[in-house]
Protein backbone atom coordinates (compact mmCIF):
# COMPACT_ATOMS: atom_id res chain seq x y z
CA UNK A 1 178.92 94.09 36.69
CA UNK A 2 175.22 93.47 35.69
CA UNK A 3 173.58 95.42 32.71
CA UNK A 4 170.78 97.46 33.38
CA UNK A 5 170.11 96.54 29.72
CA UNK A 6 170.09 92.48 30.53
CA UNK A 7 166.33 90.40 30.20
CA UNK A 8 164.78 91.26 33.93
CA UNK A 9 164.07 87.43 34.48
CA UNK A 10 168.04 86.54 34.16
CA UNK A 11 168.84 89.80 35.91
CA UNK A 12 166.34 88.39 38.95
CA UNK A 13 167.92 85.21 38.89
CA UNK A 14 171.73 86.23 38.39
CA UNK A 15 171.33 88.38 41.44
CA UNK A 16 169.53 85.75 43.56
CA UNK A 17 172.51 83.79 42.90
CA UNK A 18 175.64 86.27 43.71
CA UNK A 19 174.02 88.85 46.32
CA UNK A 20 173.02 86.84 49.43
CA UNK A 21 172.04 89.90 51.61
CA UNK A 22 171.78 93.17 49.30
CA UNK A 23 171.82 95.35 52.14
CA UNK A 24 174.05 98.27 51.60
CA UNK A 25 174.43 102.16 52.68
CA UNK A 26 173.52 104.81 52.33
CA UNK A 27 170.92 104.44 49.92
CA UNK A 28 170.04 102.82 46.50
CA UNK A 29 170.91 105.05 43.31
CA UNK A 30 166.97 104.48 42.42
CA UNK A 31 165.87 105.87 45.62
CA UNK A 32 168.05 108.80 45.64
CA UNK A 33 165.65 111.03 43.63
CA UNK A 34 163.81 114.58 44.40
CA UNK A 35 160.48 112.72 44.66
CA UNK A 36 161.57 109.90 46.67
CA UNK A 37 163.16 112.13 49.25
CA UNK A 38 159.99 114.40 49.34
CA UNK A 39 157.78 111.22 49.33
CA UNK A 40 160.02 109.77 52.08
CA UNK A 41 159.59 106.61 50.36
CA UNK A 42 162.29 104.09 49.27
CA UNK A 43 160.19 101.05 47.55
CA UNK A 44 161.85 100.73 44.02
CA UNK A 45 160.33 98.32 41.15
CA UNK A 46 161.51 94.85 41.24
CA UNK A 47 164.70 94.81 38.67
CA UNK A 48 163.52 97.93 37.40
CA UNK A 49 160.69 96.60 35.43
CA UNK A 50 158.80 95.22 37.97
CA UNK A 51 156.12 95.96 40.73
CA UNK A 52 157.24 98.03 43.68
CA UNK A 53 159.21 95.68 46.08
CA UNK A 54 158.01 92.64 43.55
CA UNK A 55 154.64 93.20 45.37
CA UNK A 56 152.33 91.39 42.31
CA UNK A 57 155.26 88.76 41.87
CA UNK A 58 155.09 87.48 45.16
CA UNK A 59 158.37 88.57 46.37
CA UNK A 60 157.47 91.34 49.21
CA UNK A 61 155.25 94.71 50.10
CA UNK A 62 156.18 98.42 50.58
CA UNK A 63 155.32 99.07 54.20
CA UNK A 64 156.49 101.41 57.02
CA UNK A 65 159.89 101.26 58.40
CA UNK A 66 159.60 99.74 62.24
CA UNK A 67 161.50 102.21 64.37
CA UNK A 68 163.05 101.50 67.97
CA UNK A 69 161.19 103.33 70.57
CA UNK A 70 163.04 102.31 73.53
CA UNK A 71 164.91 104.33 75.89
CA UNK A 72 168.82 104.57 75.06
CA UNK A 73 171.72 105.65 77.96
CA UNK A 74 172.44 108.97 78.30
CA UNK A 75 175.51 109.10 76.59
CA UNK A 76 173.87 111.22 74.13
CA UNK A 77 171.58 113.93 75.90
CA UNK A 78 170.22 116.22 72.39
CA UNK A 79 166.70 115.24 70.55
CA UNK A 80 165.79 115.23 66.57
CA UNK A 81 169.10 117.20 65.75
CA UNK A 82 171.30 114.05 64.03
CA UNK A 83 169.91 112.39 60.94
CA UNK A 84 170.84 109.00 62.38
CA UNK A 85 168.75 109.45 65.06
CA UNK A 86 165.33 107.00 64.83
CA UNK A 87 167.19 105.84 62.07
CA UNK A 88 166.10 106.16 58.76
CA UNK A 89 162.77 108.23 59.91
CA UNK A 90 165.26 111.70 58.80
CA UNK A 91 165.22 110.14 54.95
CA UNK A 92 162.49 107.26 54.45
CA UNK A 93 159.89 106.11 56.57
CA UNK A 94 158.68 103.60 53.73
CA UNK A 95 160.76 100.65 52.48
CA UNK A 96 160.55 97.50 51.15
CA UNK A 97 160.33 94.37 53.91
CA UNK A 98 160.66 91.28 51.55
CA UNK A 99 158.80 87.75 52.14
CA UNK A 100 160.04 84.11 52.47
CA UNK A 101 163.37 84.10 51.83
CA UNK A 102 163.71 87.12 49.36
CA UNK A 103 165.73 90.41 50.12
CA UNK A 104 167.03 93.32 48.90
CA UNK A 105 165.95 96.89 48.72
CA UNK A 106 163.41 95.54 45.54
CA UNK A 107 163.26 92.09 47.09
CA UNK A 108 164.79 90.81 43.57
CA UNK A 109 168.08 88.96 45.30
CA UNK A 110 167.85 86.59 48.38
CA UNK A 111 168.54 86.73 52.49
CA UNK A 112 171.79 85.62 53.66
CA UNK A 113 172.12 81.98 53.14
CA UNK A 114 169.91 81.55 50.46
CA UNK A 115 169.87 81.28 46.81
CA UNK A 116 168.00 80.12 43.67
CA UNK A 117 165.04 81.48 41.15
CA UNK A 118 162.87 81.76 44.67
CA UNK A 119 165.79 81.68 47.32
CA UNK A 120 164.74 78.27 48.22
CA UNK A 121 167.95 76.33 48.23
CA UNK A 122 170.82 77.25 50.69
CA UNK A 123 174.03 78.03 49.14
CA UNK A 124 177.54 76.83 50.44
CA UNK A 125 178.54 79.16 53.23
CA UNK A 126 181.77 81.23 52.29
CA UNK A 127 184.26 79.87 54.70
CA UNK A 128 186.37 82.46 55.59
CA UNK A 129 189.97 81.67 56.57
CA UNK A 130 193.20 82.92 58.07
CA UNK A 131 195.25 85.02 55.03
CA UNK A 132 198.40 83.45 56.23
CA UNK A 133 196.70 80.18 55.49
CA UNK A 134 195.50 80.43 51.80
CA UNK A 135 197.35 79.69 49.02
CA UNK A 136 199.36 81.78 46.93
CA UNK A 137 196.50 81.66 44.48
CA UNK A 138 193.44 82.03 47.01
CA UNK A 139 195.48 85.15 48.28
CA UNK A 140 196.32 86.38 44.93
CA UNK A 141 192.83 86.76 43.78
CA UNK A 142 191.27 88.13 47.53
CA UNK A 143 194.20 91.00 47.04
CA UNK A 144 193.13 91.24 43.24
CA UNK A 145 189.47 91.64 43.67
CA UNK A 146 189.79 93.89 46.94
CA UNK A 147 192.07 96.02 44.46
CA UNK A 148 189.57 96.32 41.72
CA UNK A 149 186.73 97.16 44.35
CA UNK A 150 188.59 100.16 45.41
CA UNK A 151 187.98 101.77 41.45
CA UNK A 152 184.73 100.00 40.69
CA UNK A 153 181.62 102.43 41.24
CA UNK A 154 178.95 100.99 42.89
CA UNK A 155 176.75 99.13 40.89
CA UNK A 156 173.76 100.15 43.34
CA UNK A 157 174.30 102.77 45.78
CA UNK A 158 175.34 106.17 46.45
CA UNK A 159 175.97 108.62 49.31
CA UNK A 160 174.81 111.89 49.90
CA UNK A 161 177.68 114.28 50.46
CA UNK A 162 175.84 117.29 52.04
CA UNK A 163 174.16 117.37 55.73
CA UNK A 164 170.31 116.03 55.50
CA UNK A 165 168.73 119.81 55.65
CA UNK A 166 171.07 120.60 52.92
CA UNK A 167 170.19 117.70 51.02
CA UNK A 168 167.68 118.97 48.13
CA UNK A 169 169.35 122.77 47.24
CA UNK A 170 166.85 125.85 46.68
CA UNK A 171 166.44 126.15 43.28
CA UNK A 172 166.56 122.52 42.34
CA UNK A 173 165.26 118.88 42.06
CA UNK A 174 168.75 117.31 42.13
CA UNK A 175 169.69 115.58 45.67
CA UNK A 176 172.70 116.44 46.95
CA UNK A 177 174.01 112.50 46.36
CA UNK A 178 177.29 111.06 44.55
CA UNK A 179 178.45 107.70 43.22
CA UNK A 180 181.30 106.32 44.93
CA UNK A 181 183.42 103.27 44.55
CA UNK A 182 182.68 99.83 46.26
CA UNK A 183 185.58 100.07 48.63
CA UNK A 184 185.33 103.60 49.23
CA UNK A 185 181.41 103.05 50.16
CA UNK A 186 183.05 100.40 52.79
CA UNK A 187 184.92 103.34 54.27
CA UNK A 188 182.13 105.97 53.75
CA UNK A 189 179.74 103.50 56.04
CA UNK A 190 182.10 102.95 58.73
CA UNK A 191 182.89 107.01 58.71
CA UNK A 192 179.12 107.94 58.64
CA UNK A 193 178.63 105.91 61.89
CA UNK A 194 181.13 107.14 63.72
CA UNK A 195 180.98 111.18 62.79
CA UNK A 196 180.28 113.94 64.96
CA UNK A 197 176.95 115.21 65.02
CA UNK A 198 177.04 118.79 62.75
CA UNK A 199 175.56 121.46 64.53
CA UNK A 200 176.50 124.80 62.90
CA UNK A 201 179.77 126.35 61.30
CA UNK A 202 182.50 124.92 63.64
CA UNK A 203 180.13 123.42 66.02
CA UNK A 204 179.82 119.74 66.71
CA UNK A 205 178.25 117.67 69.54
CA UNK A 206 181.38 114.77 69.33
CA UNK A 207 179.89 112.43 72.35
CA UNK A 208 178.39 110.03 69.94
CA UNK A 209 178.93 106.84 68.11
CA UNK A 210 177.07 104.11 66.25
CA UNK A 211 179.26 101.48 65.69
CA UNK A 212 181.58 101.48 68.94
CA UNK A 213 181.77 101.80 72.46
CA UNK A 214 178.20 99.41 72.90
CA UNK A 215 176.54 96.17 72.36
CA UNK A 216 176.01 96.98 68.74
CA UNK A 217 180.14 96.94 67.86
CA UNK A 218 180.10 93.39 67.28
CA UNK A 219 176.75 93.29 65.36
CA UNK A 220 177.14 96.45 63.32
CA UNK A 221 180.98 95.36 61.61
CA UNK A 222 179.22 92.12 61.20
CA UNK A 223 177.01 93.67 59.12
CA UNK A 224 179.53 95.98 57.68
CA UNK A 225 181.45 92.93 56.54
CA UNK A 226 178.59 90.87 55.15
CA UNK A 227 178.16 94.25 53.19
CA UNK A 228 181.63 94.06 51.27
CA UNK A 229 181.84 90.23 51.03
CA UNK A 230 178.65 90.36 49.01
CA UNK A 231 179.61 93.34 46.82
CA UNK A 232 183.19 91.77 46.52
CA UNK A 233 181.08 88.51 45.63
CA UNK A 234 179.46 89.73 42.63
CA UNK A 235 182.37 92.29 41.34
CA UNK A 236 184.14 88.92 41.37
CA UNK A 237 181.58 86.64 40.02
CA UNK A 238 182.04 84.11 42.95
CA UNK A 239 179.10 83.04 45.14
CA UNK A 240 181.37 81.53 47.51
CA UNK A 241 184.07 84.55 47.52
CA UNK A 242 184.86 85.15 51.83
CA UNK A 243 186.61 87.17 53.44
CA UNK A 244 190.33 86.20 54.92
CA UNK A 245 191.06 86.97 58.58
CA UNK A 246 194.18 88.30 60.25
CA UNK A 247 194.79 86.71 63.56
CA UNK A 248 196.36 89.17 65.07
CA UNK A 249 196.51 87.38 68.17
CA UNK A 250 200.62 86.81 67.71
CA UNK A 251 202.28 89.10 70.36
CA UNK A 252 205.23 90.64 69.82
CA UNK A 253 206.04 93.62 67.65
CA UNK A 254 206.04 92.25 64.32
CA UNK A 255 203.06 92.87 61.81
CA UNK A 256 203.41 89.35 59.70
CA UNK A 257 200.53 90.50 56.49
CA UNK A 258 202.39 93.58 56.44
CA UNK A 259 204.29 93.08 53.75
CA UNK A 260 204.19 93.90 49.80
CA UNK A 261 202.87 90.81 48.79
CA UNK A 262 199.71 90.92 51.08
CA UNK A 263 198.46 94.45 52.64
CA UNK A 264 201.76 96.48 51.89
CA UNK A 265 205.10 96.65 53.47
CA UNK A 266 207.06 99.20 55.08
CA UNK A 267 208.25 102.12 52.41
CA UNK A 268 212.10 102.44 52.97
CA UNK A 269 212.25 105.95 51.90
CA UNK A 270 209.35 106.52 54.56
CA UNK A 271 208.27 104.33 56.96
CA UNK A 272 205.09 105.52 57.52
CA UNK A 273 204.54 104.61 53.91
CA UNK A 274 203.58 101.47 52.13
CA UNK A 275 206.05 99.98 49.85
CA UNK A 276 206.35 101.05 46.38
CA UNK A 277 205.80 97.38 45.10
CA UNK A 278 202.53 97.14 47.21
CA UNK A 279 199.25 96.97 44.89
CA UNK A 280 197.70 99.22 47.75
CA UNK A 281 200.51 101.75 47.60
CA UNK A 282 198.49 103.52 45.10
CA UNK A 283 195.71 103.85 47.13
CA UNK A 284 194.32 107.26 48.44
CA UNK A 285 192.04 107.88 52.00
CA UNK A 286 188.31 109.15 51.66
CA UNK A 287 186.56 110.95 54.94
CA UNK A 288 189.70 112.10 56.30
CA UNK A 289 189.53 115.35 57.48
CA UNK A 290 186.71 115.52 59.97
CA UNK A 291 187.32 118.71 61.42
CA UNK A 292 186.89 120.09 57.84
CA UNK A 293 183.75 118.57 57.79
CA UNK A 294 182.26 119.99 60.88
CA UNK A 295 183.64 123.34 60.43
CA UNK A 296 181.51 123.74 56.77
CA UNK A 297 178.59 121.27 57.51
CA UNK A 298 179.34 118.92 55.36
CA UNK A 299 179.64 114.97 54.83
CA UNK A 300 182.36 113.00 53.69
CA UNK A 301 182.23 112.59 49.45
CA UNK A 302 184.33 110.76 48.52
CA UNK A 303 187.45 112.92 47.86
CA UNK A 304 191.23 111.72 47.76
CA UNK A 305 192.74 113.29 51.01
CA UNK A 306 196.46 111.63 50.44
CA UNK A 307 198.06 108.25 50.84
CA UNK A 308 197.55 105.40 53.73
CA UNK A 309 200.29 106.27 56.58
CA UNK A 310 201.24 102.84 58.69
CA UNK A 311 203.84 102.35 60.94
CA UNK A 312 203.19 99.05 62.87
CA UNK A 313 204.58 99.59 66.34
CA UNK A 314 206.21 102.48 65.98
CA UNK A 315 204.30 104.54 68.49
CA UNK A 316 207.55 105.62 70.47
CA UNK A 317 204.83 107.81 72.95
CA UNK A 318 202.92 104.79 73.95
CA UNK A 319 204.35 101.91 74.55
CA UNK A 320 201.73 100.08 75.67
CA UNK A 321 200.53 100.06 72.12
CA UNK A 322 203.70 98.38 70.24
CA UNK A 323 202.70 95.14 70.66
CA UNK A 324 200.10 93.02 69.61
CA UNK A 325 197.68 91.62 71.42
CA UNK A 326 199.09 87.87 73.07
CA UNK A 327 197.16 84.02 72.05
CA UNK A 328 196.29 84.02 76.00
CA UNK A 329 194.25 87.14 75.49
CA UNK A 330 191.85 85.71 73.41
CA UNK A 331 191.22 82.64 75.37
CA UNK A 332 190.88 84.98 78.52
CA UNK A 333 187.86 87.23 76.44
CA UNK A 334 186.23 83.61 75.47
CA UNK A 335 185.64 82.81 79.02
CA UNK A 336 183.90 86.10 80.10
CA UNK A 337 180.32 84.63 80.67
CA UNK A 338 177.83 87.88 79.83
CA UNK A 339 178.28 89.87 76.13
CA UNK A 340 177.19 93.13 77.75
CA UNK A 341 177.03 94.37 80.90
CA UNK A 342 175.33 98.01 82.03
CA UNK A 343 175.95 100.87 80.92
CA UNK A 344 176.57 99.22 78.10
CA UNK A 345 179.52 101.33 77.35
CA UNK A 346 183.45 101.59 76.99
CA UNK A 347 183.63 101.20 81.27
CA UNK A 348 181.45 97.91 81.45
CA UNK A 349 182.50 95.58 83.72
CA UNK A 350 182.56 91.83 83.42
CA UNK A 351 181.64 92.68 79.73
CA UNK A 352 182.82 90.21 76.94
CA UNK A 353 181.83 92.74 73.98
CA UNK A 354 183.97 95.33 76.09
CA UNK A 355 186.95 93.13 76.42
CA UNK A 356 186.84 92.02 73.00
CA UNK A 357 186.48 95.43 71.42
CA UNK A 358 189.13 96.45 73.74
CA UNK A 359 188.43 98.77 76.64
CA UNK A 360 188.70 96.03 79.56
CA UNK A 361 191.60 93.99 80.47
CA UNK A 362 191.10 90.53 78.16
CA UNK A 363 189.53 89.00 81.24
CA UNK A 364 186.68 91.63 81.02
CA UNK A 365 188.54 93.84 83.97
CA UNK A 366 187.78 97.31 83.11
CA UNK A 367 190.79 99.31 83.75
CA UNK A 368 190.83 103.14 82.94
CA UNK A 369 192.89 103.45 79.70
CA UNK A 370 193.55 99.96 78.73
CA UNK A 371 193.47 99.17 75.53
CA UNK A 372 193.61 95.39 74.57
CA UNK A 373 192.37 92.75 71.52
CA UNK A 374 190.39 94.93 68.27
CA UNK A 375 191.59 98.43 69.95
CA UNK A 376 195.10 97.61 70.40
CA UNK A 377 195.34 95.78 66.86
CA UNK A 378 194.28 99.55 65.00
CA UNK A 379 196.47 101.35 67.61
CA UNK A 380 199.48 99.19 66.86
CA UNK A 381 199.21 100.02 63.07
CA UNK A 382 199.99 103.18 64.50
CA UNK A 383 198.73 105.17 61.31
CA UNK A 384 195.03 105.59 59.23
CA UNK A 385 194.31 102.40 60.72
CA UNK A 386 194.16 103.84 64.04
CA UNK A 387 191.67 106.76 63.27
CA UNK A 388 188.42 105.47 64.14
CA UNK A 389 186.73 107.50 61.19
CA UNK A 390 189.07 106.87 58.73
CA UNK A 391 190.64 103.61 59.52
CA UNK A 392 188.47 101.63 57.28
CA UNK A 393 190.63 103.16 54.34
CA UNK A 394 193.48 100.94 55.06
CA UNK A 395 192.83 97.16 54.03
CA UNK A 396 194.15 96.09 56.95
CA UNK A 397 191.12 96.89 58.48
CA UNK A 398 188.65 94.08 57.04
CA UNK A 399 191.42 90.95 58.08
CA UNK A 400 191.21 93.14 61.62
CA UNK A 401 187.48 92.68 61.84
CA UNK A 402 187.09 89.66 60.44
CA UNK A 403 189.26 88.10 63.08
CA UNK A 404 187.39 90.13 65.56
CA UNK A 405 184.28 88.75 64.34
CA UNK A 406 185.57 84.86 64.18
CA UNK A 407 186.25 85.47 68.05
CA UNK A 408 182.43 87.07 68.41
CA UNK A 409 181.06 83.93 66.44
CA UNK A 410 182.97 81.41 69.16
CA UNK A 411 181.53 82.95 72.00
CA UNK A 412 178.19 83.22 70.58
CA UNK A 413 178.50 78.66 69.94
CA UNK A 414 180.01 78.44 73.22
CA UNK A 415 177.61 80.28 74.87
CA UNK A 416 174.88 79.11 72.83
CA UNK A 417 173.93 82.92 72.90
CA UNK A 418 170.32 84.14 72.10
CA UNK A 419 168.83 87.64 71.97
CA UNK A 420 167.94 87.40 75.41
CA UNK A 421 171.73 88.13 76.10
CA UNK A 422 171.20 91.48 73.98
CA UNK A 423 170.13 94.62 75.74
CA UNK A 424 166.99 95.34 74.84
CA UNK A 425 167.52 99.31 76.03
CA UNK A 426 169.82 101.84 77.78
CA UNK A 427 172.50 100.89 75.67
CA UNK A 428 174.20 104.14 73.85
CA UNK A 429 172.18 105.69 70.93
CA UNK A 430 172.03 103.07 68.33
CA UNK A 431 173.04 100.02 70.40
CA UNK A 432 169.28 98.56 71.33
CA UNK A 433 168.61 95.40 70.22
CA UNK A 434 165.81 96.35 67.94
CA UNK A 435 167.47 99.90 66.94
CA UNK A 436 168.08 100.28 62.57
CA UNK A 437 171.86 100.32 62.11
CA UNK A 438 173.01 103.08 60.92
CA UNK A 439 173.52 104.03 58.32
CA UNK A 440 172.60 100.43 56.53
CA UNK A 441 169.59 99.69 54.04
CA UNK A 442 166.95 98.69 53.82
CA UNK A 443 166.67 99.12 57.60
CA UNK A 444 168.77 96.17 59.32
CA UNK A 445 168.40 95.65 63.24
CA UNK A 446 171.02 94.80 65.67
CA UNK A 447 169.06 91.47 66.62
CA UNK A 448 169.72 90.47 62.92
CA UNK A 449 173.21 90.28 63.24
CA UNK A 450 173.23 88.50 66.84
CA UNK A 451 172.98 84.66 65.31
CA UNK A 452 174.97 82.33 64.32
CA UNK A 453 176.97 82.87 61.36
CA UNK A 454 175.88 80.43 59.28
CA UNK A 455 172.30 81.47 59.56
CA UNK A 456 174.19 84.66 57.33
CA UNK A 457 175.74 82.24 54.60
CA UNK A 458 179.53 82.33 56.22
CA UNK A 459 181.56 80.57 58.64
CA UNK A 460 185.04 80.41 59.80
CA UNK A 461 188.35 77.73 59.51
CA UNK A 462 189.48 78.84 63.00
CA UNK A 463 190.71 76.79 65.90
CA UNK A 464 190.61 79.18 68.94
CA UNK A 465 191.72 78.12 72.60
CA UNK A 466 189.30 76.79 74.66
CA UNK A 467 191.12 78.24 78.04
CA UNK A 468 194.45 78.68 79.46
CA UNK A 469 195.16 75.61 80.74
CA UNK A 470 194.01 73.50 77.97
CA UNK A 471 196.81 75.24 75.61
CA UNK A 472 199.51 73.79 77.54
CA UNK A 473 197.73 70.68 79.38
CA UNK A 474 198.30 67.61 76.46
CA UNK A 475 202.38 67.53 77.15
CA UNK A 476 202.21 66.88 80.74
CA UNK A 477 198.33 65.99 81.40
CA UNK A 478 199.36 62.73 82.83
CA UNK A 479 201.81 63.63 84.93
CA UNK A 480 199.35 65.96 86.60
CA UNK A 481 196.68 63.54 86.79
CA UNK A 482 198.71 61.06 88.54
CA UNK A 483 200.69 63.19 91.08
CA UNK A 484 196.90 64.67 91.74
CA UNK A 485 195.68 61.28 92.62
CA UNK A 486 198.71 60.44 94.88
CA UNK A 487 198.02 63.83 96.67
CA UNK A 488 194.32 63.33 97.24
CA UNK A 489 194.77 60.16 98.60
CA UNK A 490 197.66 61.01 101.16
CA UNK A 491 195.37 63.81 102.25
CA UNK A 492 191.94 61.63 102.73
CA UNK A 493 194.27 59.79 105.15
CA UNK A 494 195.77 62.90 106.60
CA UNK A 495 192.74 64.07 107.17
CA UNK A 496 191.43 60.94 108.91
CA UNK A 497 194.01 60.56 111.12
CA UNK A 498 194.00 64.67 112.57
CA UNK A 499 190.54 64.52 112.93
CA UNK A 500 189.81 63.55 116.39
CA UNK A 501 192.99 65.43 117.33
CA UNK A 502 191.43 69.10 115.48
CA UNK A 503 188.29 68.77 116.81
CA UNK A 504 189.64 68.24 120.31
CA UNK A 505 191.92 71.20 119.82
CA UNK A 506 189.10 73.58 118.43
CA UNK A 507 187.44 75.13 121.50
CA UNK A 508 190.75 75.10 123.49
CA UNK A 509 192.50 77.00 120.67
CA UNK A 510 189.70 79.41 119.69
CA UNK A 511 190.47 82.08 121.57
CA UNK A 512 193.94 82.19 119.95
CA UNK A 513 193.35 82.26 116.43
CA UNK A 514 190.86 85.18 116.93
CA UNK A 515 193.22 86.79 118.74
CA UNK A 516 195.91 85.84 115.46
CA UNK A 517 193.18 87.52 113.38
CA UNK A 518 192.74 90.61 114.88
CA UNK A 519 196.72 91.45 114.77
CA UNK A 520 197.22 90.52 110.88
CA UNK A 521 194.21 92.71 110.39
CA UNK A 522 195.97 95.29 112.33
CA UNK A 523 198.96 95.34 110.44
CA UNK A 524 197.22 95.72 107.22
CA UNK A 525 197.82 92.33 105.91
CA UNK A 526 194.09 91.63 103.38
CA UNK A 527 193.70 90.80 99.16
CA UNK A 528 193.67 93.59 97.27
CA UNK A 529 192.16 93.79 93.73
């Protein structure tokens, strides 16, 4: 970790060097102070020492937070009662927006991509590769550093733990706010997105989600991820630390990284358990109990609710869930042609974001109650993975996304995808194109995360299908190329031959095949869907 004690000039150029994006949630430790909130103002000296957002060193300029005005659907019908609405208008409407290539919430580290004394040179992306692939040693010290993360407080930000009106107490200058561990913020992020909106005592308005079911579930765990990789970046002191991936595109109903020596086995005394020699076994789940929370109006903060239940297809109710998802299911979501498609929600149609995330058949079908690709991967873990608010807890969950997110970064290069293929509106609260993720920042827009990966300092070792028929095609491509050319060629002369005697036949014999018509149509005989 960096000392708040260290020379500001190394301390600038140390964290130009490991933090590529600096964009976290909820809020920076600095900014999480009585006059702050009151001030509504988030624009913290550069390292400390500095000028406000490293205004007089060039860096950037405290200015007002840009706010999406545009209409969303009408999946969520209530006005100004959630904080994350118009978000983060509820907490700061001033914030730092950093120039060139600087970033951060003082401007003191660099954008995505970038690095250096003034974030001119681009660093080596962080190539991010399947688990299964790495070596022992690679593997060893992902598993290691994702380990420490999940004791190591924070070095920056903190989360407030009571709702927003509740935030400042009568009777006091001291925020409602609490430090909380790097992994546990990972978890707190994802849960804060996804939470019900708190009304009163036992009251909650649950139609609402800011992370799922829209355009922005691609973009927002995009950004979620780029959030840990860079913390996990400079816990470990690697600028070229990435994140693994889990293709979970394998079929069948065994759970290959689920075993002691990478995300935890199967406990044989319980088997909804991880193993006893698992280095997560230890591990306790944060933002559990969401009822709890909306029966006393309060946020997730940090407490240890009990240990991470898993039980990879062992969802004896549903069957449909005890398999993974098949290889021919991802090649199928690469060939649906539009990323969203209106409403913009869990039923789209035609939808690649839908099939992808999992609420359309893989060919972008929607079918009531299918669940396919990212959905079906958490439901098969059949456990805390498989809680949308609290399924972040389980490690599993980041080689879930990250997979997810090598098959959104495909389709965006085959595509050659711009923002123009972004809705713009009527997507669910939160989903717009230009709306502030919530609950990320410095504010952070959807449009941000739709580019190309290595715009954001990462890419991927991933070979995915390029259809159906070119999986299987090289073993017999020949064959099929020269029985087709036989074929064509007996049918030009086929054709030549009959057609003097066809178009003689036509008007003698038209009167027949109507009538032919008209009886299979009687008898029912048509496609079907």
């Amino acid at each position: 970790m960096l000392s708040v004690n260290v020379n500001i000039v190394v301390c600038v150029f140390v964290i130009a060097m490991l933090s590529p994006l600096l964009v976290s949630a909820q809020f920076p430790r600095v900014c999480a102070t009585f006059e702050s909130i009151v001030s509504h103002e988030c624009c913290p000296l550069l390292g400390g020492t500095g000028s406000p957002c490293g205004e007089a060193e060039g860096r950037g300029s405290c200015v007002d937070i840009t706010i999406d005005d545009l209409p969303h659907g009408q999946q969520y019908v209530l006005v100004g009662i959630d904080d994350r609405e118009r978000w983060p208008e509820r907490f700061f409407n001033r914030s730092c927006v950093c120039n060139g290539n600087f970033g951060g919430f003082d401007c003191s580290g660099c954008k995505p991509g970038w690095q250096g004394d003034n974030c001119l040179t681009r660093r080596p992306p962080a190539i991010r590769q399947n688990i299964m692939n790495m070596t022992q040693e690679d593997r060893e010290f992902f598993l290691d550093v994702l380990d420490r993360s999940k004791t190591a407080v924070h070095p920056d930000y903190v989360v407030a733990q009571d709702h927003y009106r509740n935030l400042i107490p009568e009777n006091t200058t001291e925020p409602n706010f609490v430090n909380i561990t790097i992994y546990d913020l990972f978890v707190w992020v994802h849960y804060y997105s996804v939470r019900d909106t708190l009304l009163g005592p036992g009251q909650a308005y649950t139609a609402i989600d800011f992370s799922h079911e829209g355009p922005a579930f691609l973009t927002w765990h995009r950004m979620h991820l780029l959030g840990l990789e860079n913390d996990l970046q400079v816990l470990s002191g690697d600028p070229t630390f990435a994140l693994p991936y889990w293709d979970f595109a394998i079929g069948g109903s065994e759970c290959d990284v689920c075993t002691d020596e990478i995300v935890g086995g199967q406990n044989p005394e319980d088997q909804t358990l991880l193993g006893p020699n698992s280095r997560f076994a230890d591990w306790e789940v944060v933002c559990l109990s969401l009822d709890w929370f909306n029966d006393n109006i309060k946020l997730c903060n940090g407490t240890y609710e009990g240990p991470i239940r898993r039980n990879p297809g062992g969802n004896i109710d549903r069957p449909a869930v005890q398999n993974l998802p098949e290889p021919a299911d991802v090649a199928n979501c690469l060939q649906v042609e539009e990323y969203d498609t209106f409403p913009f929600f869990s039923d789209s149609d035609s939808s690649f974001r839908n099939a992808l995330e999992g609420y359309s058949e893989p060919s972008g079908e929607f079918d009531e109650g299918v669940r396919t690709l990212h959905n079906l991967a958490h439901l098969f873990l059949n456990g805390t993975g498989g809680m949308t608010h609290a399924s972040a807890n389980d490690p599993i969950f980041v080689l879930i996304h990250t997979f997810t997110d090598a098959i959104f970064e495909e389709w965006m290069k085959r595509s050659n995808a711009t923002a123009a293929d972004y809705p713009e509106e009527d997507a669910p609260i939160g989903h717009n194109l230009d709306f502030n993720m919530v609950p990320f920042f410095p504010p952070i827009t959807n449009r941000d995360m739709f580019i190309p990966s290595d715009q954001l300092g990462y890419s991927y070792a991933v070979d995915l299908p390029e259809s159906l028929a070119n999986e299987d095609a090289p073993s017999f491509i020949w064959a099929i190329v020269g029985v087709s050319g036989f074929v064509i060629l007996a049918a030009l002369v086929i054709v030549l031959v009959n057609t003097v005697k066809r178009h003689r036949q036509r008007l003698r014999d038209e009167s027949l095949y109507q009538s032919l018509i008209s009886e299979d149509s009687n008898r029912g005989i048509h496609y079907t869907a």
